[in-house]
Structure formats: C-alpha cells, structure tokens
C-alpha atoms as a PDB file:
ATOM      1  CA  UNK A   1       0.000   0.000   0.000  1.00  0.00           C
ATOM      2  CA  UNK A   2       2.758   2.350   0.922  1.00  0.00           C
ATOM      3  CA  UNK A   3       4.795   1.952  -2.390  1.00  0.00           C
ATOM      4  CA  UNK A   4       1.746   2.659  -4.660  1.00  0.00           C
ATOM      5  CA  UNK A   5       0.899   5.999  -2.893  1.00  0.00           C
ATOM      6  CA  UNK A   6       4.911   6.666  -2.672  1.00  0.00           C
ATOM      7  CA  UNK A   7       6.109   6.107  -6.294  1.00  0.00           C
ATOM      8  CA  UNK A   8       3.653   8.149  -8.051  1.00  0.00           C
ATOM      9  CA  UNK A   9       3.976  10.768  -5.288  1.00  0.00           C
ATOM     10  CA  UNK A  10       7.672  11.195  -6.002  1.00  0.00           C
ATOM     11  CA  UNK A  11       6.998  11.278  -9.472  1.00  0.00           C
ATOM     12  CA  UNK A  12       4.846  14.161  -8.891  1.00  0.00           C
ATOM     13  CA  UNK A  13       7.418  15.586  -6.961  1.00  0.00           C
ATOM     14  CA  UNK A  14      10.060  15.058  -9.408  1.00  0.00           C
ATOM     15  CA  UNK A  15       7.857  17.081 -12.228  1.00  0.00           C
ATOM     16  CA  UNK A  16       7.027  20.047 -10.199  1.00  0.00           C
ATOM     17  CA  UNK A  17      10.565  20.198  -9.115  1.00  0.00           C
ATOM     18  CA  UNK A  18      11.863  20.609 -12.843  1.00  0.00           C
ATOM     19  CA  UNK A  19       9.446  22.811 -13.462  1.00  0.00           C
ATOM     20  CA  UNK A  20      10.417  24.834 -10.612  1.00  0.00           C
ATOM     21  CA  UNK A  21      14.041  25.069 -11.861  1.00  0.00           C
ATOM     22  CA  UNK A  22      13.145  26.661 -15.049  1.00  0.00           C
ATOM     23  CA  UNK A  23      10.002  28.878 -13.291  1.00  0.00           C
ATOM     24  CA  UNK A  24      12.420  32.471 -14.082  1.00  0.00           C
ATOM     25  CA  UNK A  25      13.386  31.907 -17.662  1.00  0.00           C
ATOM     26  CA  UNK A  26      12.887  33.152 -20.860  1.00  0.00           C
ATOM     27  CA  UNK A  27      12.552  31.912 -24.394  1.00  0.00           C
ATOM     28  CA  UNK A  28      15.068  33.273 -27.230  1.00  0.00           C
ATOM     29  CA  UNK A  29      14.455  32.942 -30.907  1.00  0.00           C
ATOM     30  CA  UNK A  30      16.618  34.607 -33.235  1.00  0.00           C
ATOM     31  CA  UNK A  31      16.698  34.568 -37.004  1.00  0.00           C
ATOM     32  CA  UNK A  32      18.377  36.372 -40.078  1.00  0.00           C
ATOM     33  CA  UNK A  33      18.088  36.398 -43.701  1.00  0.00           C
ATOM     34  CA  UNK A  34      22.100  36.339 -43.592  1.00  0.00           C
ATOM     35  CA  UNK A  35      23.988  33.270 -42.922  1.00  0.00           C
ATOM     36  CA  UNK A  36      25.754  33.123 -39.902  1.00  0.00           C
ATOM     37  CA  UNK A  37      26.992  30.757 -37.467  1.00  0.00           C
ATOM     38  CA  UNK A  38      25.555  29.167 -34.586  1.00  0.00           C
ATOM     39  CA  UNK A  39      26.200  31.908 -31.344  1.00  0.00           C
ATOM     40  CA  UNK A  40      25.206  29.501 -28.645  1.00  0.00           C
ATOM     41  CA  UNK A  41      24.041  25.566 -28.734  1.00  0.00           C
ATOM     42  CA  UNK A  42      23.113  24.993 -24.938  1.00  0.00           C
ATOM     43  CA  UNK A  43      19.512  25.069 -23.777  1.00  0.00           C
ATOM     44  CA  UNK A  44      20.175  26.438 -20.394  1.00  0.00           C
ATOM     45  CA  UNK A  45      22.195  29.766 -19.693  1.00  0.00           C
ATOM     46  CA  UNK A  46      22.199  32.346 -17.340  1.00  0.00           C
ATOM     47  CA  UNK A  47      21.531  35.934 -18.210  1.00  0.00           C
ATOM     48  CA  UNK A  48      24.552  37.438 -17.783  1.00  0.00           C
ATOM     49  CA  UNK A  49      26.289  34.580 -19.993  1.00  0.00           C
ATOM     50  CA  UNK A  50      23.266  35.802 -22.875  1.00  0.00           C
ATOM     51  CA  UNK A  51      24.761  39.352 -22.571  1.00  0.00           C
ATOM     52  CA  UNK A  52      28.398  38.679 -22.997  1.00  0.00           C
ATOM     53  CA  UNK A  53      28.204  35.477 -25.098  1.00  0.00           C
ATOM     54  CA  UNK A  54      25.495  36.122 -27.314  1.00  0.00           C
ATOM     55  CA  UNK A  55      23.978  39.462 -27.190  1.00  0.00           C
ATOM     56  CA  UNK A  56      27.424  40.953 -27.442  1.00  0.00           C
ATOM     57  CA  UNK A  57      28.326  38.826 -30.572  1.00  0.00           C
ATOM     58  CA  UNK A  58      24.934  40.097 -32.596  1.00  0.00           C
ATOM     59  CA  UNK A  59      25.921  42.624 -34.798  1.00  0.00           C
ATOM     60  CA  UNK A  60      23.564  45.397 -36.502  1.00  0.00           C
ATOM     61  CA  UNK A  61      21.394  44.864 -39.493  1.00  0.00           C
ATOM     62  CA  UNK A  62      20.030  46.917 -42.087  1.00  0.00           C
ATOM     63  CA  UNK A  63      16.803  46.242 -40.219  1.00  0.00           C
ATOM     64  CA  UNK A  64      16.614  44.991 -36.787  1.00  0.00           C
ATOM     65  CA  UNK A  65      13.393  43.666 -35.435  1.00  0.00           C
ATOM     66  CA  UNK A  66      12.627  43.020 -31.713  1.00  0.00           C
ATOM     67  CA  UNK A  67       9.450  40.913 -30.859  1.00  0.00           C
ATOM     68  CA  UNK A  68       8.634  41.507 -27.254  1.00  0.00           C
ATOM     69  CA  UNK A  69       5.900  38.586 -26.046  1.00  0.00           C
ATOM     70  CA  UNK A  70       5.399  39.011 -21.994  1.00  0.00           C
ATOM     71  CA  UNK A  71       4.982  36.491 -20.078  1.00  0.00           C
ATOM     72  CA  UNK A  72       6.084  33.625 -22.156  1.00  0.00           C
ATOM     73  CA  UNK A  73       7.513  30.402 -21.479  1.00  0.00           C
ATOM     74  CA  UNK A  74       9.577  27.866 -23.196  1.00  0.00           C
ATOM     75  CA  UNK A  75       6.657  25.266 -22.522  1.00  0.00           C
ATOM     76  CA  UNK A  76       3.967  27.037 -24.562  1.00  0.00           C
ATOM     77  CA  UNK A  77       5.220  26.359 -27.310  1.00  0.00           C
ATOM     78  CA  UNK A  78       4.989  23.158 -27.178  1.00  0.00           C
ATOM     79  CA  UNK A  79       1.458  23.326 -26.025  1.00  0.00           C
ATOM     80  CA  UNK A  80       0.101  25.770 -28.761  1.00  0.00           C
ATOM     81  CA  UNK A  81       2.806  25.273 -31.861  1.00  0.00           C
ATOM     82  CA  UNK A  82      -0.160  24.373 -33.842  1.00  0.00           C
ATOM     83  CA  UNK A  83      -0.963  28.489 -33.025  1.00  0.00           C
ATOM     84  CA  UNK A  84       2.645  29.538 -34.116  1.00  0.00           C
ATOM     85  CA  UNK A  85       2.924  27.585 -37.250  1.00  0.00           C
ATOM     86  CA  UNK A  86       3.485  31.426 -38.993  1.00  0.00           C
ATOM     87  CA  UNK A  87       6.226  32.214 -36.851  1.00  0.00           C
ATOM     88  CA  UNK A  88       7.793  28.380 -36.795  1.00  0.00           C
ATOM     89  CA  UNK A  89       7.993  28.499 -40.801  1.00  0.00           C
ATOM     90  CA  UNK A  90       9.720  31.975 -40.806  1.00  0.00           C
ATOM     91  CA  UNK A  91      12.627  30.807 -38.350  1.00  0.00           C
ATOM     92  CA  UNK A  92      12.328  27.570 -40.641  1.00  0.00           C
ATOM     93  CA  UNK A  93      12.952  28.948 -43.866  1.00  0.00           C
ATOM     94  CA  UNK A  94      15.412  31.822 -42.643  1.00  0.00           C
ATOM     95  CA  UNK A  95      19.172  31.478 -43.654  1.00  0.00           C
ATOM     96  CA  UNK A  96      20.188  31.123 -39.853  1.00  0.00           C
ATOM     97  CA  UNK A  97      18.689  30.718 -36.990  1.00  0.00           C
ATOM     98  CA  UNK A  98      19.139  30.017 -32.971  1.00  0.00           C
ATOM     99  CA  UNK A  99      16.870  29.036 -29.943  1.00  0.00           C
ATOM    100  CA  UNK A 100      17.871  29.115 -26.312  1.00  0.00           C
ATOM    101  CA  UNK A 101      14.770  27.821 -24.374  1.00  0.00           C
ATOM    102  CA  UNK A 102      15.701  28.547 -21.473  1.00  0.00           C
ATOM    103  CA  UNK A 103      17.635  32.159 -19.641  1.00  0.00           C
ATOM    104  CA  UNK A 104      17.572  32.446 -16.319  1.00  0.00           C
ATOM    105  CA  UNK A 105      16.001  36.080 -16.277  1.00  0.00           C
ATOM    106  CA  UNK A 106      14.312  37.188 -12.838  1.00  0.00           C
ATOM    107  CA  UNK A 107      13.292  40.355 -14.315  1.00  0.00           C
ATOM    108  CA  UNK A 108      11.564  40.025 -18.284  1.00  0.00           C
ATOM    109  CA  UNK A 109      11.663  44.185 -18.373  1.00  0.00           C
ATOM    110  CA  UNK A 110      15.328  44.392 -17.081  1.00  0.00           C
ATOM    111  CA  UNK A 111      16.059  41.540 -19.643  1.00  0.00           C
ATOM    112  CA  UNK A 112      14.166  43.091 -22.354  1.00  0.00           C
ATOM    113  CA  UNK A 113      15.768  46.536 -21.974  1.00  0.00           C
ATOM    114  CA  UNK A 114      19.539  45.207 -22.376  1.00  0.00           C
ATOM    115  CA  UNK A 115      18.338  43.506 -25.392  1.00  0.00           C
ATOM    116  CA  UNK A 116      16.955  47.246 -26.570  1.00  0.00           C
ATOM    117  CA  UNK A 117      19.860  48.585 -25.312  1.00  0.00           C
ATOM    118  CA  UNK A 118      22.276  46.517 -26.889  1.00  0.00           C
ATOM    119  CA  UNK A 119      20.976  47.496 -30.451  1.00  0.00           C
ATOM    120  CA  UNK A 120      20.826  50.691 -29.919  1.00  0.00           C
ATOM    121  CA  UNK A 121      24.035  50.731 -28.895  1.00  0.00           C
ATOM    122  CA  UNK A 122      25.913  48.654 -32.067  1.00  0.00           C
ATOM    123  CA  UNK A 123      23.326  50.833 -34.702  1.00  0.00           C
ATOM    124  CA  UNK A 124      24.269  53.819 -33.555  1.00  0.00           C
ATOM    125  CA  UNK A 125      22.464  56.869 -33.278  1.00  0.00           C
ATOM    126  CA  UNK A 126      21.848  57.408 -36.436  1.00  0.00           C
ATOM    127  CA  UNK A 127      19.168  54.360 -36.581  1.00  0.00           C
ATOM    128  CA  UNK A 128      15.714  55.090 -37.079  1.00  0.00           C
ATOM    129  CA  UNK A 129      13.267  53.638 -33.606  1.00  0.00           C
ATOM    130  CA  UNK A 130       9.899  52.451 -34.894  1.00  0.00           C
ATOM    131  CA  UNK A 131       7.569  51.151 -32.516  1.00  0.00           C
ATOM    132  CA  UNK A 132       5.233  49.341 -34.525  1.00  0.00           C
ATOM    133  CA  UNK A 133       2.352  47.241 -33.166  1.00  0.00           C
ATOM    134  CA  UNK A 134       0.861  46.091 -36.783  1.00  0.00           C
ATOM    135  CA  UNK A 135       2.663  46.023 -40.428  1.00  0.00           C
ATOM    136  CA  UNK A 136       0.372  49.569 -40.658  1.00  0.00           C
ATOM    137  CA  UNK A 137       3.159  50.836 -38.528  1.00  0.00           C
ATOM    138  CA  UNK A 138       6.311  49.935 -40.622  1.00  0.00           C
ATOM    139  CA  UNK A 139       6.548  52.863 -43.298  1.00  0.00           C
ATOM    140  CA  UNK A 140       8.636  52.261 -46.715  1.00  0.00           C
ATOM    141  CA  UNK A 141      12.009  51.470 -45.606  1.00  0.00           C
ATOM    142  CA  UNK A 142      15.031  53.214 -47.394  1.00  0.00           C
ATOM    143  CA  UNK A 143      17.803  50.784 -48.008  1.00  0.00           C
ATOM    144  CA  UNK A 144      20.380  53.202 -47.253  1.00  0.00           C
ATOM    145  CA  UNK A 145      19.294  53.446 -43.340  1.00  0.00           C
ATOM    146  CA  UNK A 146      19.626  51.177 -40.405  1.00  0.00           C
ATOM    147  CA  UNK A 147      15.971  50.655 -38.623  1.00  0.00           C
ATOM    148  CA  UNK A 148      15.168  49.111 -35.166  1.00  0.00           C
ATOM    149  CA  UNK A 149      11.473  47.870 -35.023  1.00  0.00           C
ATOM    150  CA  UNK A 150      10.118  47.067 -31.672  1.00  0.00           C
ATOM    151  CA  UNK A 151       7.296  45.477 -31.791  1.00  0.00           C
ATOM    152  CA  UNK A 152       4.895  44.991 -28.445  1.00  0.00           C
ATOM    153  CA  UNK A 153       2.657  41.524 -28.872  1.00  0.00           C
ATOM    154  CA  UNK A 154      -0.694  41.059 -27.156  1.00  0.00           C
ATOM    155  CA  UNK A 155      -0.443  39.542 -23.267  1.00  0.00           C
ATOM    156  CA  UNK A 156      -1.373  35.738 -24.166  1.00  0.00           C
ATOM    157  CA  UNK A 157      -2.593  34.928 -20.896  1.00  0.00           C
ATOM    158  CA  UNK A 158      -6.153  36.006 -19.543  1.00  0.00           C
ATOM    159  CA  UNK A 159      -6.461  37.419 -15.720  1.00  0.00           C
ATOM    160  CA  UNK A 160      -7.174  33.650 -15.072  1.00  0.00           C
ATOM    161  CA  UNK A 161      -3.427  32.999 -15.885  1.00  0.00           C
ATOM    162  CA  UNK A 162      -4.430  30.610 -18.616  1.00  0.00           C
ATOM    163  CA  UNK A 163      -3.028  31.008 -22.087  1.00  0.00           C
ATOM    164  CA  UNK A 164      -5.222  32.615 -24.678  1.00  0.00           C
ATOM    165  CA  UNK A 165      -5.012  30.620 -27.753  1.00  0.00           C
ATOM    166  CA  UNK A 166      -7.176  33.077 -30.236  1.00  0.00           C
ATOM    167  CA  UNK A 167      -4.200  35.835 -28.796  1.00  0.00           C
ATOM    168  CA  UNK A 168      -1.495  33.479 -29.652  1.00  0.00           C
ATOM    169  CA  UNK A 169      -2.715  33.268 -33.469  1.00  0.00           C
ATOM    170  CA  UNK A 170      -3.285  36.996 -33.425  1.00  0.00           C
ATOM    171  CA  UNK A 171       0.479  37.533 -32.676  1.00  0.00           C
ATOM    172  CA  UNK A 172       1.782  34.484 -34.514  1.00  0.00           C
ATOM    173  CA  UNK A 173      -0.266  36.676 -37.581  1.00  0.00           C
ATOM    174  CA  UNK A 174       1.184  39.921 -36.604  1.00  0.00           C
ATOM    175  CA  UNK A 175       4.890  38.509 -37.066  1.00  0.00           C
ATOM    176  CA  UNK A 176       4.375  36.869 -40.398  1.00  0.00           C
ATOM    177  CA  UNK A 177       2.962  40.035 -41.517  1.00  0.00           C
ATOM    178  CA  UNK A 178       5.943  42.119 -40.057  1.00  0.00           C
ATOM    179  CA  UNK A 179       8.540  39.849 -41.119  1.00  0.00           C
ATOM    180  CA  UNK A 180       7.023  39.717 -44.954  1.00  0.00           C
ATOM    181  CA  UNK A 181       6.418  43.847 -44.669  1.00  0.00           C
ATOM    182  CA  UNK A 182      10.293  44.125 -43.849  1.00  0.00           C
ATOM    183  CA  UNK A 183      11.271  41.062 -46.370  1.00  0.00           C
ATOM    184  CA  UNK A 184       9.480  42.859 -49.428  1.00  0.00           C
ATOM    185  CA  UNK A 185      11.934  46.300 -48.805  1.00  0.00           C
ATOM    186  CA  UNK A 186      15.379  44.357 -47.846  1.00  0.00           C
ATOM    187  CA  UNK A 187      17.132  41.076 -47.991  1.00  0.00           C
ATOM    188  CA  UNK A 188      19.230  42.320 -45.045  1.00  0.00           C
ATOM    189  CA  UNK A 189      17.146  41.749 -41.462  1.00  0.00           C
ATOM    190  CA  UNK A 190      17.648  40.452 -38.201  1.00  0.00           C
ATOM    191  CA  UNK A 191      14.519  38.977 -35.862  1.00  0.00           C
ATOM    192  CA  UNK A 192      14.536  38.766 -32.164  1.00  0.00           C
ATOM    193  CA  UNK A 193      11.699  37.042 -30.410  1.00  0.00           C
ATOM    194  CA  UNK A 194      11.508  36.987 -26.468  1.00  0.00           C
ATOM    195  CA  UNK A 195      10.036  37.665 -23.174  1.00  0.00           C
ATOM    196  CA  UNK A 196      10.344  40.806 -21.483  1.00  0.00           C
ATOM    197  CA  UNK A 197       8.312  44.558 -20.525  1.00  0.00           C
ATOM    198  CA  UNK A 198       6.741  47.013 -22.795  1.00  0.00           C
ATOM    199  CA  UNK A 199       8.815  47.356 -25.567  1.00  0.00           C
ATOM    200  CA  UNK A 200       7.148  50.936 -25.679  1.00  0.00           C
ATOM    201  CA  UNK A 201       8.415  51.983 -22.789  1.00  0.00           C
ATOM    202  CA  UNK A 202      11.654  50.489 -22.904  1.00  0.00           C
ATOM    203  CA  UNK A 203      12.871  52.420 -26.254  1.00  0.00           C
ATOM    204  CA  UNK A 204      12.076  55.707 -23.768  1.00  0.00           C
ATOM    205  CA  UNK A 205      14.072  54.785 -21.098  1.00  0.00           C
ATOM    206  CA  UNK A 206      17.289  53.028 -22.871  1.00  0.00           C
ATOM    207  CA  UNK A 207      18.179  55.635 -25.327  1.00  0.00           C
ATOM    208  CA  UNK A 208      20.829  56.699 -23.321  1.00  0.00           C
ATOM    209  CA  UNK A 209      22.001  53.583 -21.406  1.00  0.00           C
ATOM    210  CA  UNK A 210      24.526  51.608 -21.730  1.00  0.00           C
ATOM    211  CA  UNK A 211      26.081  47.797 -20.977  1.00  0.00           C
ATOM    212  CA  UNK A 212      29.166  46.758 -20.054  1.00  0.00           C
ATOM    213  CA  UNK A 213      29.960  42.797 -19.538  1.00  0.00           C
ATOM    214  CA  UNK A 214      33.075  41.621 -18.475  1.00  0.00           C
ATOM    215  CA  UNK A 215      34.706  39.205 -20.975  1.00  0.00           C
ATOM    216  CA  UNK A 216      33.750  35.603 -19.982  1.00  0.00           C
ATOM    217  CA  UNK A 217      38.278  35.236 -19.897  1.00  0.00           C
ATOM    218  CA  UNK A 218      38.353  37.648 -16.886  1.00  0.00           C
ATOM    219  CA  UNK A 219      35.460  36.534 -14.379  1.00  0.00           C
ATOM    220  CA  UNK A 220      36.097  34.211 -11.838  1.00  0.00           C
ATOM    221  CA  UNK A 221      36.214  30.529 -11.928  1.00  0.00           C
ATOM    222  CA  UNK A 222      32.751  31.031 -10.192  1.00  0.00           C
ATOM    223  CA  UNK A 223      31.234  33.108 -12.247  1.00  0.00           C
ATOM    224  CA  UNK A 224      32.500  31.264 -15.483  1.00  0.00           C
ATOM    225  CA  UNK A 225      30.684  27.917 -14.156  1.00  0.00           C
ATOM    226  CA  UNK A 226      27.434  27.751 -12.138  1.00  0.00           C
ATOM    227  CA  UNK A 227      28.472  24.460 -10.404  1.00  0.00           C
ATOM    228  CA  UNK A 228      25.290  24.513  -8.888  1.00  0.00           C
ATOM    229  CA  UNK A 229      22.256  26.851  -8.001  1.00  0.00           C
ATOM    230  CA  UNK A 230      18.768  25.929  -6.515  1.00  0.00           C
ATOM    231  CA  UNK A 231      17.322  25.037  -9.925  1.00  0.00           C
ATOM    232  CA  UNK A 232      19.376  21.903 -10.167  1.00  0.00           C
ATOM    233  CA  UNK A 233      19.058  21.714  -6.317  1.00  0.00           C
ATOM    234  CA  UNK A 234      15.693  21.592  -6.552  1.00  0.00           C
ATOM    235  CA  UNK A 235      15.434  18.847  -9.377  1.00  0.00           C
ATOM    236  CA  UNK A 236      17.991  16.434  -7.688  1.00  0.00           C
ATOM    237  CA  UNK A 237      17.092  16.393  -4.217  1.00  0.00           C
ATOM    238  CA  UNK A 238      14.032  14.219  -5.689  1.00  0.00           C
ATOM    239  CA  UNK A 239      16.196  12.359  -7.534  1.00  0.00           C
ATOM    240  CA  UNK A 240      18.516  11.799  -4.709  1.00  0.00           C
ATOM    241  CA  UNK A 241      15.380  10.579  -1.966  1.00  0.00           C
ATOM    242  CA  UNK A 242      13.824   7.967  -4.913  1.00  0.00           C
ATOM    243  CA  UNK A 243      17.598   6.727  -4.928  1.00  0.00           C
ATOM    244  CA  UNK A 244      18.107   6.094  -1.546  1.00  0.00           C
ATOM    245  CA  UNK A 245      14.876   4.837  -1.016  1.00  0.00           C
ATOM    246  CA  UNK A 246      15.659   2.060  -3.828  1.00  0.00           C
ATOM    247  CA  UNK A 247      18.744   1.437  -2.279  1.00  0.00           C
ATOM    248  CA  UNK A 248      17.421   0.472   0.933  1.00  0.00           C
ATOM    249  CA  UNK A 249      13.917  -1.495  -0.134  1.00  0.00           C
ATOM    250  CA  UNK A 250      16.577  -3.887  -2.141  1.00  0.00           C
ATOM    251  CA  UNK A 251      18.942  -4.206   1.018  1.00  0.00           C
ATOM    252  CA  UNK A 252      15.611  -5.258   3.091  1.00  0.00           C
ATOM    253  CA  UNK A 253      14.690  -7.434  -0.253  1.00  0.00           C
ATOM    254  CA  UNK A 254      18.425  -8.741  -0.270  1.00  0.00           C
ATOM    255  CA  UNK A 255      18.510  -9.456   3.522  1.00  0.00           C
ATOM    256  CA  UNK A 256      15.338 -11.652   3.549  1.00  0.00           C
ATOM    257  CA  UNK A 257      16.422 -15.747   3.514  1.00  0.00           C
ATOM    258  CA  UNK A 258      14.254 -18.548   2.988  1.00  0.00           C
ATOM    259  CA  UNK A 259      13.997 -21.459   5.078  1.00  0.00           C
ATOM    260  CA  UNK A 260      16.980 -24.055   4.648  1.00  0.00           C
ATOM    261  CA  UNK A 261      14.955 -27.378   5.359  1.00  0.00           C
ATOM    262  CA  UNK A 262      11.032 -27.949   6.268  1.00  0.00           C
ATOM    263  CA  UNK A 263      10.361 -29.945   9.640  1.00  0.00           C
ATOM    264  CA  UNK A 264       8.304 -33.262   9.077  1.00  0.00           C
ATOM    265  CA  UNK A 265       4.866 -32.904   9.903  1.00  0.00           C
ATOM    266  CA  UNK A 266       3.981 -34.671  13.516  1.00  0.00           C
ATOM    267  CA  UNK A 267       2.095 -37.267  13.736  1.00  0.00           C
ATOM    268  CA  UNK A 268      -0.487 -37.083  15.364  1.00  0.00           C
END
C-alpha cells in the first residue's frame, strides 16, 4: 500500500521540481536572412552569460526587429505550436537561426531593456526607432538606413493565468505580416523574439544607457561555471530521496532468507 501511494507521489514531486528550476526563464528565438553561425548551442544559460556570449556577438542589421511577447515560457510552445505555425515556418525557412529555451532572467523588463539597449548601442544613433504594433506601422524602408522595429505583442494569458489561444494566433499573424512587410523592402534583417516589458516603454528609457559585460576570460572561476544553483538543487534532491529509497527497499529485499529445510509434519 505504501509503495503505490509513494512512487507516483515522487513522481509528482520530481515534475514540479523541474518545473520549478526553469520557473524564471525566458525563451530566445533569433533569425536572419544572412547566414551566420551558430552563437550559442546549450539550452540552459544564465543571463549574464546571454549578454556577454550572445547578445554581445549580434551585430547590426540593415533592419533589426525586436518581438517583445510578456509572459512567455519555453513550454507554450509546445502546447500551442499548432498556433505559431506562422512564426515556426519563418525561423524555418530563414538562412540562420538560434533558440535558447531557457535564460535564467528574474526580471523580463530588465532583460528586455539590455536587449533594446544593446541594439541601440551597435546601430548607432543614427538608426531610425519604430515602434510598430501592426505592419500599418512599418513605413517604406530606405535601403540606405539602419531601422530598429520594436514590436509589443498582445499579453497571451487572460487574468485567469491561462493562455489565450485566439491571442497566440493573433500575434503568430502579426509577425508573419511584419517579417514579410520588412522582407518585401530588404534582404538584409535580423529577428529577435523573447520575453520581457513594454517594448514601448523600454525604447524611452534606454536611449541613453549603456552595458558593459566583463569578458567571460576575466570573471572568476565562479562566475565562469554555475556548479550549482537551486534550480538543479531543486530537481535532484528528488532524484537523490527515490535513490536512496531504492537502495534500501533492495537491502531489506536482499537481507530476507528462505527457510533451509522444512520440519516433518507430527504425527499425530
């Protein structure tokens, strides 16, 4: 009795653990009409590795677009790809392309603003800012300029906290339209697509900021490796207890004998 309540309670365990560990991330899709090589191939990475590893190695296109989505997650899309199939056949068919699922981002609007802030900063400020939130928005480009669209999607979850699907095929419209707006004026684009705050807002406040990162050769051994942190703490420590608890049910299942010999039966 106590094994088929425990087992499927520690399995339970074990799945709300992992997705405790990646609760504070953030999705990152990237694609370009340009070749290019992969920036990053690891699924997990903190937000300060993003910065210096692979925000800092994004150069400037002709026309830069970044899709701000709030509150997304790396797990809806596998729950509503069916609503993204726009979106999934532009990164498809682009020349190159990258996906981190998962950055460890406590703050979306502090993580979307040194994405802003990062293109602003390699364009120069001599780019052109357009905050567009339909293809209505995005005027005839001139190919001799450098343009940064930011582009603010519809919240997809309701005040319930449930995803919205009908919102999720409204945005996954409103990027296909964007990307083929920009696509008909120039062969020369980059595309962004993440979590983070109002992207309105954030082209305000980050015209004059500024990053600096520390090259990942000069940190610390312990900031070059996360050893561990309570994300992995949190998924092993289940792990760990189903382990020990095998270990010692097959000691007691080891340590049980039979009888040797049966004693005749007395007669009576």
């Amino acid at each position: 009795m106590f094994s088929s309540v425990f087992w499927p309670a520690l399995a339970l365990l074990a799945l709300l653990a992992s997705a405790a560990a990646f609760e504070s991330t953030v999705p990152v899709i990237a694609w370009s009409s340009k070749s290019a090589r992969p920036l990053v191939k690891r699924t997990v990475i903190s937000d300060s590795e993003f910065n210096s590893d692979v925000l800092s190695r994004i150069d400037c296109r002709s026309v830069n677009i970044l899709f701000q989505q709030p509150e997304i997650h790396a797990s809806d899309f596998a729950q509503y790809q069916s609503s993204m199939s726009q979106m999934k056949q532009a990164v498809l068919s682009a020349e190159s392309s990258f996906s981190i699922p998962y950055v460890v981002a406590d703050d979306e609007r502090e993580f979307a603003r040194e994405i802003v802030t990062h293109f602003k900063t390699v364009c120069g400020s001599d780019a052109t800012v357009i905050r567009a939130s339909s293809a209505d928005d995005i005027p005839s480009l001139d190919g001799s300029k450098i343009y940064i669209i930011l582009v603010s999607l519809a919240p997809i979850k309701g005040r319930d906290g449930r995803v919205q699907r009908p919102v999720v095929e409204a945005n996954d419209a409103l990027i296909s339209a964007i990307i083929d707006r920009v696509s008909a004026s120039t062969s020369d684009y980059f595309a962004l697509y993440s979590a983070g705050g109002d992207m309105q807002r954030l082209g305000a406040r980050t015209s004059t900021a500024t990053t600096q990162t520390v090259p990942f050769k000069k940190r610390s051994l312990l900031n070059q490796y996360i050893f561990i942190n309570t994300g992995i703490m949190s998924a092993s420590l289940p792990i760990i207890l189903g382990i020990v608890v095998a270990f010692v049910g097959i000691n007691i299942l080891l340590g049980v004998q039979a009888q040797s010999r049966f004693d005749k039966a007395k007669n009576e």
